[in-house]
Each structure stands twice: as C-alpha cells, then as structure tokens.
Protein backbone atom coordinates (compact mmCIF):
# COMPACT_ATOMS: atom_id res chain seq x y z
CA UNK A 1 0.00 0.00 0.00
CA UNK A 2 0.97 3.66 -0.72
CA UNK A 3 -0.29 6.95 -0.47
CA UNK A 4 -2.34 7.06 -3.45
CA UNK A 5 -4.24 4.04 -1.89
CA UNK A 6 -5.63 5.71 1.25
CA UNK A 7 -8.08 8.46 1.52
CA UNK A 8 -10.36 11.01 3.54
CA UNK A 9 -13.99 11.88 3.01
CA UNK A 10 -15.01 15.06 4.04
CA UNK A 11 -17.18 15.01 7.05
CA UNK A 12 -16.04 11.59 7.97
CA UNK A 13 -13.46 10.34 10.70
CA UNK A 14 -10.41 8.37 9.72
CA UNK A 15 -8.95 7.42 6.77
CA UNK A 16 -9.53 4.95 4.15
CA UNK A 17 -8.26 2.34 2.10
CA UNK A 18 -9.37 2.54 -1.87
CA UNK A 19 -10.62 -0.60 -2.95
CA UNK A 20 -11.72 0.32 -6.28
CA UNK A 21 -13.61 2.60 -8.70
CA UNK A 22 -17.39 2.02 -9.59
CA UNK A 23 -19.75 3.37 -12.35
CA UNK A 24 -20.66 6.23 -10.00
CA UNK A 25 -17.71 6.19 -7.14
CA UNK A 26 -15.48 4.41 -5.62
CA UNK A 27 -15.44 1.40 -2.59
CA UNK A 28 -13.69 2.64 0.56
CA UNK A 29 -12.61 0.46 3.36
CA UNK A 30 -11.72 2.01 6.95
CA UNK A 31 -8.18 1.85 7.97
CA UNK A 32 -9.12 0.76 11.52
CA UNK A 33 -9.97 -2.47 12.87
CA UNK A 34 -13.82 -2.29 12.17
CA UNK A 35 -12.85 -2.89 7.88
CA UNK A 36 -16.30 -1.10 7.51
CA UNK A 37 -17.19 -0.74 3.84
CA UNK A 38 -18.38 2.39 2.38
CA UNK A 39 -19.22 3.17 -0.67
CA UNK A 40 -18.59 7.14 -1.73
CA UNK A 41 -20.37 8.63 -4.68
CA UNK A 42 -19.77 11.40 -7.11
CA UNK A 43 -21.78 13.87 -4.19
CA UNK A 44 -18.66 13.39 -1.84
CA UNK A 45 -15.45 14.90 -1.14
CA UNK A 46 -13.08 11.69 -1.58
CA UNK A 47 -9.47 13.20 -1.59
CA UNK A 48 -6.51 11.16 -1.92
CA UNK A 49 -3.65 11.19 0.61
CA UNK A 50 -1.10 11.53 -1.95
CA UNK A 51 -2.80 14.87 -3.55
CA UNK A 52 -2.69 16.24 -0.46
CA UNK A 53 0.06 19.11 0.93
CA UNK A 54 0.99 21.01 3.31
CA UNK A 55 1.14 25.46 2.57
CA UNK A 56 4.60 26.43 3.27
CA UNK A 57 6.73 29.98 2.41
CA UNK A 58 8.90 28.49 0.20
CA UNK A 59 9.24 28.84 -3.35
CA UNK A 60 7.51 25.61 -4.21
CA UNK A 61 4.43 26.81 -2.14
CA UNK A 62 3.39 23.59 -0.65
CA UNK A 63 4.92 20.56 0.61
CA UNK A 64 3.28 16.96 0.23
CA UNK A 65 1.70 15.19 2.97
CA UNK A 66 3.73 12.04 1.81
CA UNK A 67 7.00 13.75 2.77
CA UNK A 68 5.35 15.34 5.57
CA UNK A 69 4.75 12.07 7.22
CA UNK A 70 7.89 10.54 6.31
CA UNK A 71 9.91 13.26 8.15
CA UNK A 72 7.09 12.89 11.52
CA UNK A 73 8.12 9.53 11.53
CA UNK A 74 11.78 9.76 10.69
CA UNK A 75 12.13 12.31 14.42
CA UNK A 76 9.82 10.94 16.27
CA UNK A 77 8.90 7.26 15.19
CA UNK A 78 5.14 7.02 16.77
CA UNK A 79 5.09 9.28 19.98
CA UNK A 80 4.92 13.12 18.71
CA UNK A 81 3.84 14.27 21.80
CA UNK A 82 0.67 15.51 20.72
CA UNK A 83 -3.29 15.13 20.47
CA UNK A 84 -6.21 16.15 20.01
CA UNK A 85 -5.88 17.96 23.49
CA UNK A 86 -2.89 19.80 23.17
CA UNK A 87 -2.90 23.51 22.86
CA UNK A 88 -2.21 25.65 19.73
CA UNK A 89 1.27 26.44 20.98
CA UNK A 90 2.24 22.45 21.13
CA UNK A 91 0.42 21.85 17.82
CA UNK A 92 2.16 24.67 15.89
CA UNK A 93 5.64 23.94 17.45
CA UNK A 94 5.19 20.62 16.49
CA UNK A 95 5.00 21.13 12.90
CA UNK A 96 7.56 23.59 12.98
CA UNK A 97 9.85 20.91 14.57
CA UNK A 98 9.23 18.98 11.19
CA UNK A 99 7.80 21.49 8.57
CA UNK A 100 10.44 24.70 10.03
CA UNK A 101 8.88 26.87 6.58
CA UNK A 102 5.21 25.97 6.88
CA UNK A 103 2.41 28.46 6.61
CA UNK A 104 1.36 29.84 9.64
CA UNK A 105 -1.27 32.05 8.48
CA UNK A 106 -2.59 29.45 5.97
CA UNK A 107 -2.70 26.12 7.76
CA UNK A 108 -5.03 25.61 10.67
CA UNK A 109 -4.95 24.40 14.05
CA UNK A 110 -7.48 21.88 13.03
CA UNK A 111 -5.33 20.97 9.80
CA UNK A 112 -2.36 19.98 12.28
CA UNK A 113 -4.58 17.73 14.94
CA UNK A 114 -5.74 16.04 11.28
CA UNK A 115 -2.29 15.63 10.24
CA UNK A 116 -1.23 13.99 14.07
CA UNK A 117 -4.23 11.74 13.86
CA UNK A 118 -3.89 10.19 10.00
CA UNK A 119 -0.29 9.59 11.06
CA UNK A 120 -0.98 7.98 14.07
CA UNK A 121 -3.58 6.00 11.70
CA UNK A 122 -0.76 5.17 9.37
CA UNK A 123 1.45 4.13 11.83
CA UNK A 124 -0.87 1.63 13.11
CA UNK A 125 -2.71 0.39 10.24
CA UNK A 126 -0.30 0.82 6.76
CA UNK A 127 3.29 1.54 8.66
CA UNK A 128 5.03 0.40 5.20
CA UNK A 129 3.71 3.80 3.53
CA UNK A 130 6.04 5.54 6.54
CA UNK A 131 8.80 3.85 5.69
CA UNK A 132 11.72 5.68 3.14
CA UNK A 133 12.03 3.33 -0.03
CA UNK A 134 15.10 4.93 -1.23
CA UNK A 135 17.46 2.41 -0.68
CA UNK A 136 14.74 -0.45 -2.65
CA UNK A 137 15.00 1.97 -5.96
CA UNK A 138 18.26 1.86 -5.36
CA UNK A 139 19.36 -2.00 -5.51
C-alpha cells in the first residue's frame, strides 16, 4: 500500500483504504480495525492522501503530505507528543519541529490535529507507507 491508496472523506473520521472505482464512485474500506465498507459517490469529497500538501513559504508553495509524514516519523517514530488535546502552541511547534517553513497564516490548528491523527492512523494500520524506499530503488 501507498499513499495514493488511502483516503479522507469530508465530514467523515479516519482514513480509508481505496478498494476500487465504480460506475458512480469508488469502494472505501476504513483503515481501523472495524474494515467497515463504504461506498462514496460522485456527491462526496473523496481526496486522496497523496494529492494532499501542506502550505509552506517556500518557493515551491506547498509541501506533500507524503514527505510530511515521512519526516514525523523519521524524528519521532510514533510518539509526537501531541493530540487532540494539546494547545495551539504544542500543535504549531510541532509542525515547525518537522515542517520549520510551513504556513502559519494558511494552515489551521485543526489541519495539524488532522495531520497527528492520520499519522498515528498510518502508523498503526499501513506503517510500510512511513517507511523511506530509497534504498529499494536503489538496488
């Protein structure tokens, strides 16, 4: 599994594994224990993790949640010291621990507790898509 095999569905918790594409959507499974099925349709907002970035200052603009996640997990490896409970000031200072150029002004509070929990999904459910394949292009 990669990136471009796990999405989010606006207004719904969690993350989800694409199963495949329909005549009018697409077959989701949850990345948790439950497996529960769901079936999204043209009416809802399916976005793909590896589409997704990050707003940062540099020159680029943006930064992609696949690298994003790669470097969480490359300095911390599972315990960021964060939640869903922690204040703005631990949220934001942990980004800037991994994301030094990101976009204050642009990315959200809520946008950072969304990052900690997908990764946290990740790590449990998919922790191959954390991993740096370098060295396998490589050989």
């Amino acid at each position: 599994m990669n990136f471009k095999d796990i999405a989010t569905v606006a207004g719904k918790p969690g993350l989800y594994r694409v199963l495949k594409p329909t005549r009018t959507g697409v077959i989701l499974e949850s990345l948790d224990e439950k497996k529960a099925k769901l079936v999204a349709g043209m009416s809802m907002r399916v976005s793909i993790l590896s589409d997704i970035s990050i707003y940062t200052m540099t020159e680029e603009g943006a930064e992609p949640l696949e690298s994003v996640m790669k470097k969480i997990e490359a300095e911390f490896q599972g315990d960021t010291g964060v939640d869903s409970t922690s204040s703005d000031a631990e949220l934001r200072a942990f980004l800037k621990s991994v994301l030094p150029d990101f976009d204050e002004a642009r990315v959200y509070t809520s946008d950072i507790k969304k990052l900690n929990s997908w990764y946290q999904l990740i790590r449990i459910y998919a922790p191959e898509v954390l991993q740096d394949n370098t060295e396998e292009k490589e050989a």
